[in-house]
N, C-alpha and C. Protein backbone atom coordinates (compact mmCIF):
# COMPACT_ATOMS: atom_id res chain seq x y z
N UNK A 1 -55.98 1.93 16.02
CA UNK A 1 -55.18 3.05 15.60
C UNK A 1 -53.76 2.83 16.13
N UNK A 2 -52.78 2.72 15.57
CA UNK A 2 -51.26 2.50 15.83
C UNK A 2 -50.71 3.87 16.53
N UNK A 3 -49.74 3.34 17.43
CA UNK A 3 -49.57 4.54 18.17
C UNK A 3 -48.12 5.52 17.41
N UNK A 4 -48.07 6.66 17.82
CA UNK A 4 -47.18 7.63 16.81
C UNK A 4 -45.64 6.83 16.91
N UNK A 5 -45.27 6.14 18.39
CA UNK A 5 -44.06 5.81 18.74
C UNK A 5 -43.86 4.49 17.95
N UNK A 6 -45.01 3.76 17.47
CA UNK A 6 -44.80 2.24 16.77
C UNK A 6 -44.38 2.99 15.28
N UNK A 7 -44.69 3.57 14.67
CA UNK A 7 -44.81 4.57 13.28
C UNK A 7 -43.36 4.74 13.04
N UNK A 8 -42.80 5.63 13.97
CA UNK A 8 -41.58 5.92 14.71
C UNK A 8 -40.75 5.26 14.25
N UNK A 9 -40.46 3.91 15.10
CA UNK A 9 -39.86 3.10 15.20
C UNK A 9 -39.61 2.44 14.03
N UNK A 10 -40.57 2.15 13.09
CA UNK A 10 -40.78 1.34 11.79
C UNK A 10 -39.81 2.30 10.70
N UNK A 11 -40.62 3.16 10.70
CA UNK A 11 -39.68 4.48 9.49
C UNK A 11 -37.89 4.66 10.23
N UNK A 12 -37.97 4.90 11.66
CA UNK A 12 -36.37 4.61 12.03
C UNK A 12 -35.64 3.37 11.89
N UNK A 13 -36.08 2.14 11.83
CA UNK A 13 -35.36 0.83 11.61
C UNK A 13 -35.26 1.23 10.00
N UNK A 14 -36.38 1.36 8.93
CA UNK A 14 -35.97 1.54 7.55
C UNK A 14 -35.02 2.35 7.23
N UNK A 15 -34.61 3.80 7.59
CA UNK A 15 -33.79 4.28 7.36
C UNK A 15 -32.47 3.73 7.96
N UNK A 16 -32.14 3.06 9.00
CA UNK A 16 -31.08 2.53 9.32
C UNK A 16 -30.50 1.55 8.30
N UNK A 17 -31.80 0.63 7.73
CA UNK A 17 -31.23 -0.14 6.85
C UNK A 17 -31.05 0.10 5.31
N UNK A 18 -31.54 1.09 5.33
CA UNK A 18 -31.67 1.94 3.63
C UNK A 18 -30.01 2.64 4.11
N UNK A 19 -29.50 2.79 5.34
CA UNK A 19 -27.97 4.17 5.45
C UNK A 19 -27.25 2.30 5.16
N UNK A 20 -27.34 1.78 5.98
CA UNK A 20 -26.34 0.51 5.88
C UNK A 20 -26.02 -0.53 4.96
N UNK A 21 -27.24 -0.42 3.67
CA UNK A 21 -27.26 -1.07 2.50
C UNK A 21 -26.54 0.18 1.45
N UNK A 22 -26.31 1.56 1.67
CA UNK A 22 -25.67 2.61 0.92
C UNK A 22 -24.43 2.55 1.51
N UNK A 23 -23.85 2.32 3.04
CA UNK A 23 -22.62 2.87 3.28
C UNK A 23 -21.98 1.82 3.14
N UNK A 24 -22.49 0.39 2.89
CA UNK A 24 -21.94 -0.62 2.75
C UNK A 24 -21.45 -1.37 1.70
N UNK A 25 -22.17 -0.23 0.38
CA UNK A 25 -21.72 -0.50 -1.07
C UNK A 25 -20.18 0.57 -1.28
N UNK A 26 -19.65 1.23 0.17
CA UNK A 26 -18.55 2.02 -0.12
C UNK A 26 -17.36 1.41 0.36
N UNK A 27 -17.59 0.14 0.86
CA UNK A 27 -16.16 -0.52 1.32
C UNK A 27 -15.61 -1.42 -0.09
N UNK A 28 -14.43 -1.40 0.07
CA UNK A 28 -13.84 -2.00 -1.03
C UNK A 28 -12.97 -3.17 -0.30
N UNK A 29 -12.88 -4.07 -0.81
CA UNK A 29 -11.72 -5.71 -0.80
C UNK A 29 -10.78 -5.63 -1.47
N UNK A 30 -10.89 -4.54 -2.48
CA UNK A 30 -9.60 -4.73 -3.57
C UNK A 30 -8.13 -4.90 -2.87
N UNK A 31 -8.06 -4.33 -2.12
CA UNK A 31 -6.35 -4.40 -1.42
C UNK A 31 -6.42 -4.57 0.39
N UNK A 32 -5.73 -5.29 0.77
CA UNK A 32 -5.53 -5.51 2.40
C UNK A 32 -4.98 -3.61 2.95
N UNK A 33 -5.52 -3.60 3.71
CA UNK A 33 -5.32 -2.49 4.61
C UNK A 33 -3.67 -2.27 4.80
N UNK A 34 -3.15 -0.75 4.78
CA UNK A 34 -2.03 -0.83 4.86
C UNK A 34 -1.88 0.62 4.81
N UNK A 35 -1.39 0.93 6.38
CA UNK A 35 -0.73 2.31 7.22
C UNK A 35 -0.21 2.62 6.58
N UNK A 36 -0.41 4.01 6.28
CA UNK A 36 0.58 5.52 5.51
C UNK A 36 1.68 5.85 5.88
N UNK A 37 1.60 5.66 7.54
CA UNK A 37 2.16 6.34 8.58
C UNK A 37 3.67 5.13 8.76
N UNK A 38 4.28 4.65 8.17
CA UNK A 38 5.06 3.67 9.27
C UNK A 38 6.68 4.40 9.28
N UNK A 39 7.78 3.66 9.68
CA UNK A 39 8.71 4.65 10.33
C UNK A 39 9.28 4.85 8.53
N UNK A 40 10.33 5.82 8.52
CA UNK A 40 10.76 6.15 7.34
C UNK A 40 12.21 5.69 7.17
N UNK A 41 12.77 5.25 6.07
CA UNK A 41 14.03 4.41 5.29
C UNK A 41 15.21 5.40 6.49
N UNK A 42 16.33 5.12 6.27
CA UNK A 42 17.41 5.65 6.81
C UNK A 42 17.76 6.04 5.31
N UNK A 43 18.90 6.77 5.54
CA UNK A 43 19.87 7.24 4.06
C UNK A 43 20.50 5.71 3.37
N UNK A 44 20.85 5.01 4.16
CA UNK A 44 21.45 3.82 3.65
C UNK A 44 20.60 2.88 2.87
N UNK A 45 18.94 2.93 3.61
CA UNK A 45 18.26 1.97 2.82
C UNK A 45 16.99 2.88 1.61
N UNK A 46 17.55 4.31 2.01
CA UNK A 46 16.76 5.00 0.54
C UNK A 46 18.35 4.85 -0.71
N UNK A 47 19.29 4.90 -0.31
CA UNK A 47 20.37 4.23 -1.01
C UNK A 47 19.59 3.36 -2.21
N UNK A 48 19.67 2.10 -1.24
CA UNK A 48 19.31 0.84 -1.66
C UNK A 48 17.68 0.58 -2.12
N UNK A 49 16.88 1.25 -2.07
CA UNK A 49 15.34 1.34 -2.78
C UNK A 49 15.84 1.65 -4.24
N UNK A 50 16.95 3.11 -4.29
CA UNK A 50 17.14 3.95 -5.61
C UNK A 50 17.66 2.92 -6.38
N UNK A 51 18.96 2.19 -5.57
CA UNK A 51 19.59 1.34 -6.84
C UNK A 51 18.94 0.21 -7.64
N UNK A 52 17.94 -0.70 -6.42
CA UNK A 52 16.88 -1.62 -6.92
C UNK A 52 15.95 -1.17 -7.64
N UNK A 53 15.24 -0.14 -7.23
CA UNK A 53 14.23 0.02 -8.03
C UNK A 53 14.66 0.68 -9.65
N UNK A 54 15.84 1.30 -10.01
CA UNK A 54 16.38 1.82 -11.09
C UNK A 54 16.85 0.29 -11.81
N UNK A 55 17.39 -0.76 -10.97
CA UNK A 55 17.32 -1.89 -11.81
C UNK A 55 16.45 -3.05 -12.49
N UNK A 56 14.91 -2.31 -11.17
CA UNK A 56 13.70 -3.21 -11.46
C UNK A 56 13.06 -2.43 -12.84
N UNK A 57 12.92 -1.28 -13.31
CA UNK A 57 12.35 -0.42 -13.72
C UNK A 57 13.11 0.07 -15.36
N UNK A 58 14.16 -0.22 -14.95
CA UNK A 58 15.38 -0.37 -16.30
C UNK A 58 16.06 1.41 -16.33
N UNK A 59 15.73 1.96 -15.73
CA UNK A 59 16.88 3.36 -15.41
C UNK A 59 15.52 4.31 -15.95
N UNK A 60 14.13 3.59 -15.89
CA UNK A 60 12.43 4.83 -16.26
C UNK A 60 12.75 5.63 -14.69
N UNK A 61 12.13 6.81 -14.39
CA UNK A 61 11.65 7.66 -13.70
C UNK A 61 10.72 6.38 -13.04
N UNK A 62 10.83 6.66 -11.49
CA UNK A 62 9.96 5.72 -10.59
C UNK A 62 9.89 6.75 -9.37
N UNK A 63 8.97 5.73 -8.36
CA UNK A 63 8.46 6.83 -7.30
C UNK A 63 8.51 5.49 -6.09
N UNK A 64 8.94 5.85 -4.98
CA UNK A 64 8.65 5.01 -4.03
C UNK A 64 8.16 5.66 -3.03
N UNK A 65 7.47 4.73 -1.53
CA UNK A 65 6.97 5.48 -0.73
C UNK A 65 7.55 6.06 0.34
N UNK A 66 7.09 6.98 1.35
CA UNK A 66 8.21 7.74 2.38
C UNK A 66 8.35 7.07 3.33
N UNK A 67 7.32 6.14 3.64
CA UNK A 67 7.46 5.50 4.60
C UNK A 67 7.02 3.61 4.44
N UNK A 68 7.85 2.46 5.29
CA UNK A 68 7.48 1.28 4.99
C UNK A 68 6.07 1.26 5.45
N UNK A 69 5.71 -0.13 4.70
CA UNK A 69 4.40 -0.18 4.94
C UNK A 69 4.49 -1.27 5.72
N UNK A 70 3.10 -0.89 6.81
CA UNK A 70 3.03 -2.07 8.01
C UNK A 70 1.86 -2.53 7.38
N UNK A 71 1.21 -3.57 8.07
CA UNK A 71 0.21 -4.28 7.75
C UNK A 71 0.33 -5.11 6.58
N UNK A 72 1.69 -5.55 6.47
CA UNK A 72 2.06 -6.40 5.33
C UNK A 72 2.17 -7.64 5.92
N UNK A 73 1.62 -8.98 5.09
CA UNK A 73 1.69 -10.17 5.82
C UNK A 73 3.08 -10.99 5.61
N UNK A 74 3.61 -10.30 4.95
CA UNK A 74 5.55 -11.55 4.77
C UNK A 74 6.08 -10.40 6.05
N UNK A 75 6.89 -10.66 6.44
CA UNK A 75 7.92 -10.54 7.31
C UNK A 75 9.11 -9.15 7.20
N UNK A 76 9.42 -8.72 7.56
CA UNK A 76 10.38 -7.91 6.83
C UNK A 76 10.14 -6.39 6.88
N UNK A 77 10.81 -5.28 6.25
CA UNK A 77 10.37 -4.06 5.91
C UNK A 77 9.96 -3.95 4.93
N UNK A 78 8.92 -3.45 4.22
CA UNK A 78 8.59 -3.60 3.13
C UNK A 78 8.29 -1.95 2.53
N UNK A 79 8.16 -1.77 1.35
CA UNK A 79 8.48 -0.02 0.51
C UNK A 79 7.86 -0.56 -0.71
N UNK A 80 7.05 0.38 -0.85
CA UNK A 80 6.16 0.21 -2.09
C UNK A 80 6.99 1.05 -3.33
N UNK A 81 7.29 0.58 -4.49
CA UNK A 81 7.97 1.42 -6.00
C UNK A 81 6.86 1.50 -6.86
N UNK A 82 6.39 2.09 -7.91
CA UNK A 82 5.79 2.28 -9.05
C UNK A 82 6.90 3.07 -10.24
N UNK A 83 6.05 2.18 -10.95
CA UNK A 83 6.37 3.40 -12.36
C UNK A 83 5.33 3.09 -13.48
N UNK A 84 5.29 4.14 -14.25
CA UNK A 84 4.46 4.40 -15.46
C UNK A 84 4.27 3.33 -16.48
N UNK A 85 3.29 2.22 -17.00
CA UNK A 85 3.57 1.60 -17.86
C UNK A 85 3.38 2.10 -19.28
N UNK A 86 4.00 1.78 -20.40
CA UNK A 86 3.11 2.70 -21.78
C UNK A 86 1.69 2.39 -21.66
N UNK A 87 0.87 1.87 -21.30
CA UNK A 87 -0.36 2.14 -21.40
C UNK A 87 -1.13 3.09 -20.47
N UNK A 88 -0.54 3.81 -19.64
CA UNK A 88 -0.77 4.51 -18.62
C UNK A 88 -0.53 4.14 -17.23
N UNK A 89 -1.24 2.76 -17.18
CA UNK A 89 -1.29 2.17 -15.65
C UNK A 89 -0.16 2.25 -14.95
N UNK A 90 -0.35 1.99 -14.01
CA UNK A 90 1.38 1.63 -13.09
C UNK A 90 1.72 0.33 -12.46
N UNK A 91 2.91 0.27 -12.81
CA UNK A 91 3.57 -0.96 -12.14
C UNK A 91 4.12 -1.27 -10.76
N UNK A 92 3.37 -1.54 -9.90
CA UNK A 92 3.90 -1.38 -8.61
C UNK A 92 4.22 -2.69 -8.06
N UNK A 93 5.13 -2.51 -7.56
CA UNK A 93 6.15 -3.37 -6.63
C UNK A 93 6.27 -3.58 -5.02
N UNK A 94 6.41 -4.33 -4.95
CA UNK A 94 6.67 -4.29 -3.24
C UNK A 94 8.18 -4.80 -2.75
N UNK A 95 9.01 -4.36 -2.25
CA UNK A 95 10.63 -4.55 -1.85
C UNK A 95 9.99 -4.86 -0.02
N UNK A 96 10.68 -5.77 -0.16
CA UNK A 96 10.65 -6.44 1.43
C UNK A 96 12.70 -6.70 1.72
N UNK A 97 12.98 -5.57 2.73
CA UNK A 97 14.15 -6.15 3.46
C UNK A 97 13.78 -7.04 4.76
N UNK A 98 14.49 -8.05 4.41
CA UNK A 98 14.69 -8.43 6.21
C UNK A 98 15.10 -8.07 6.86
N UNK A 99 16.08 -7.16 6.96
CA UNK A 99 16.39 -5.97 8.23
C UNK A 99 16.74 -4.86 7.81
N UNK A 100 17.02 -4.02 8.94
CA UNK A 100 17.09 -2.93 8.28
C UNK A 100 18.60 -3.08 7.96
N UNK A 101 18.78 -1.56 7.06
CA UNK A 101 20.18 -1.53 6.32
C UNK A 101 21.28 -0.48 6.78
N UNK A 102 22.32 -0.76 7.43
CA UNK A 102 22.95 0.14 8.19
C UNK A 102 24.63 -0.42 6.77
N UNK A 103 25.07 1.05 6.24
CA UNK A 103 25.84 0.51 5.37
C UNK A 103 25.59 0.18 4.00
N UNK A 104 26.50 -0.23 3.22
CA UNK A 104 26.75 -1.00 1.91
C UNK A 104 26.01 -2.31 1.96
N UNK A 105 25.47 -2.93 1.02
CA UNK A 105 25.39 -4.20 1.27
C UNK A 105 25.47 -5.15 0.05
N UNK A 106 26.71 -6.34 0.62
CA UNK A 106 27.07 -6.81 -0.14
C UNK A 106 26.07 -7.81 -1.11
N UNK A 107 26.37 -8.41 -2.39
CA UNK A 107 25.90 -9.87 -3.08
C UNK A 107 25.37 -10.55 -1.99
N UNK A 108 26.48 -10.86 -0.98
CA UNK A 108 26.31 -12.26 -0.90
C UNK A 108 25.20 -11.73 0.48
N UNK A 109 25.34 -10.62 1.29
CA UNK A 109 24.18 -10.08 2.05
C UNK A 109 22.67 -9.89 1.37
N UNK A 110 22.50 -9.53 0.38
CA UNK A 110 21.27 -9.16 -0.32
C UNK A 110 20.22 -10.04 -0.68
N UNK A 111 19.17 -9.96 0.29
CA UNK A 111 18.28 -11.16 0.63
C UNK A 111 17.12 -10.49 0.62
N UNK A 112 16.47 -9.33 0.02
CA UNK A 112 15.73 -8.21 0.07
C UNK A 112 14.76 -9.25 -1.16
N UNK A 113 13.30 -9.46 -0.72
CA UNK A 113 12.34 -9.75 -1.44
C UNK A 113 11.29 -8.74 -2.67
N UNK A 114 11.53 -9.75 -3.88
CA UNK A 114 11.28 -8.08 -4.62
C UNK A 114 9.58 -9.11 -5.29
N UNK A 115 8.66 -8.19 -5.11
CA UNK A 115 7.30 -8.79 -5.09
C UNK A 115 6.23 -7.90 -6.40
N UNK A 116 5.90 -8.64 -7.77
CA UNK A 116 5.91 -7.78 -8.68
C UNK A 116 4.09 -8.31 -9.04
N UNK A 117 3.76 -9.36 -8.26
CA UNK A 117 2.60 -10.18 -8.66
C UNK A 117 0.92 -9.00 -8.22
N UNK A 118 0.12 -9.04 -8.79
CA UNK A 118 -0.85 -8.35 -8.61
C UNK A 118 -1.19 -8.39 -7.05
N UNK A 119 -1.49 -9.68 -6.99
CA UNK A 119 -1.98 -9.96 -5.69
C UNK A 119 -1.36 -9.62 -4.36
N UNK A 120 0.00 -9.82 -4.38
CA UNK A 120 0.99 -9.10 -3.68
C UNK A 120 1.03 -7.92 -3.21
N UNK A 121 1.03 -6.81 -4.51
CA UNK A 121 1.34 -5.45 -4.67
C UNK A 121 -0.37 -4.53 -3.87
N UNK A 122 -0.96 -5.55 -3.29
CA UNK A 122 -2.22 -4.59 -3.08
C UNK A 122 -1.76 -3.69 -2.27
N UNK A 123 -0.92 -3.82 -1.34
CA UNK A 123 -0.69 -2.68 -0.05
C UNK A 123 -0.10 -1.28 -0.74
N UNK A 124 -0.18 -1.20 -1.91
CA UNK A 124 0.92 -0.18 -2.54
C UNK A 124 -0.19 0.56 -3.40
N UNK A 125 -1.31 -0.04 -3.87
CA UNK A 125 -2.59 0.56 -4.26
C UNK A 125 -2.84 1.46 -4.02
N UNK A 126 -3.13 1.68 -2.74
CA UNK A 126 -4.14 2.89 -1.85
C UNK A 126 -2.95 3.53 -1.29
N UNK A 127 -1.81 3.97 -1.63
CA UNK A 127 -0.98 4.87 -0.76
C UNK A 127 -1.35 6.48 -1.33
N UNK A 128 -0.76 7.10 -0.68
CA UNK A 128 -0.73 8.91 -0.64
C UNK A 128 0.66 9.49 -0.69
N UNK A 129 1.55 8.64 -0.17
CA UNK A 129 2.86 9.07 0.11
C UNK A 129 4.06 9.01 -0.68
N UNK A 130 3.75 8.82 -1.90
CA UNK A 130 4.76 9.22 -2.91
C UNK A 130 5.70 9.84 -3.05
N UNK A 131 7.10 9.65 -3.04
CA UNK A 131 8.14 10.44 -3.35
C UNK A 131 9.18 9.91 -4.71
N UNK A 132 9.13 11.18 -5.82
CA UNK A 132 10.13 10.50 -6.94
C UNK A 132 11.46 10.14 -6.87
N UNK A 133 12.23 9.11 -7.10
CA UNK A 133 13.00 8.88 -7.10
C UNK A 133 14.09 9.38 -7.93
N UNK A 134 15.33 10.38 -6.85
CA UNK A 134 16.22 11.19 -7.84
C UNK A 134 17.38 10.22 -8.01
């Protein structure tokens, strides 16, 4: 006769692995991880998001985020843009400055990485922090 605590044990290991084969079909790979939270543009470099992204976008209604995104693997500050494509989807972008922007900045200064490739743009996927661009 098996004792109540072996019984126990058997039905508690199954349910552990019946919760960990369900909670484990809820993680996703689609996009690298990437903080909501990071510090926010100055006036000079929400400036410079508006004018790029109105030139990436062709003068459409766009939205960028409030804050850069960390957990990006190039170097730099980086700000996620979208806009509407006619088929619904969105086109999102990733703008990488190499520093920050205090001021105007000239041609021959403007070294700001503009990143339009799927694979790229994952950190801009999963954001919350949307603000339209006036």
């Amino acid at each position: 006769m098996p004792e109540p605590l072996a019984a126990f044990r058997t039905v508690g290991f199954g349910l552990l692995v019946l919760a960990s084969t369900v909670l484990g079909g809820c993680r996703t790979d689609a996009a690298p991880f990437a903080e909501t939270s990071g510090p926010a543009p100055n006036a000079a470099e929400i400036r410079y998001i508006r004018e790029t992204g109105s030139a990436i976008y062709r003068r459409q209604p766009f939205e960028w985020t409030r804050g850069f995104v960390t957990g990006v693997a190039a170097s730099g500050y980086a700000i996620c843009l979208r806009a509407p494509m006619r088929d619904g989807r969105l086109d999102h972008t990733l703008l990488i400055l190499q520093r920050r922007i205090e001021g105007a900045v000239s041609q021959v200064e403007d070294d700001a990485t503009i990143l339009r490739a799927s694979a790229d743009v994952g950190p801009c996927r999963n954001r919350s922090d949307w603000v339209p661009a006036r």
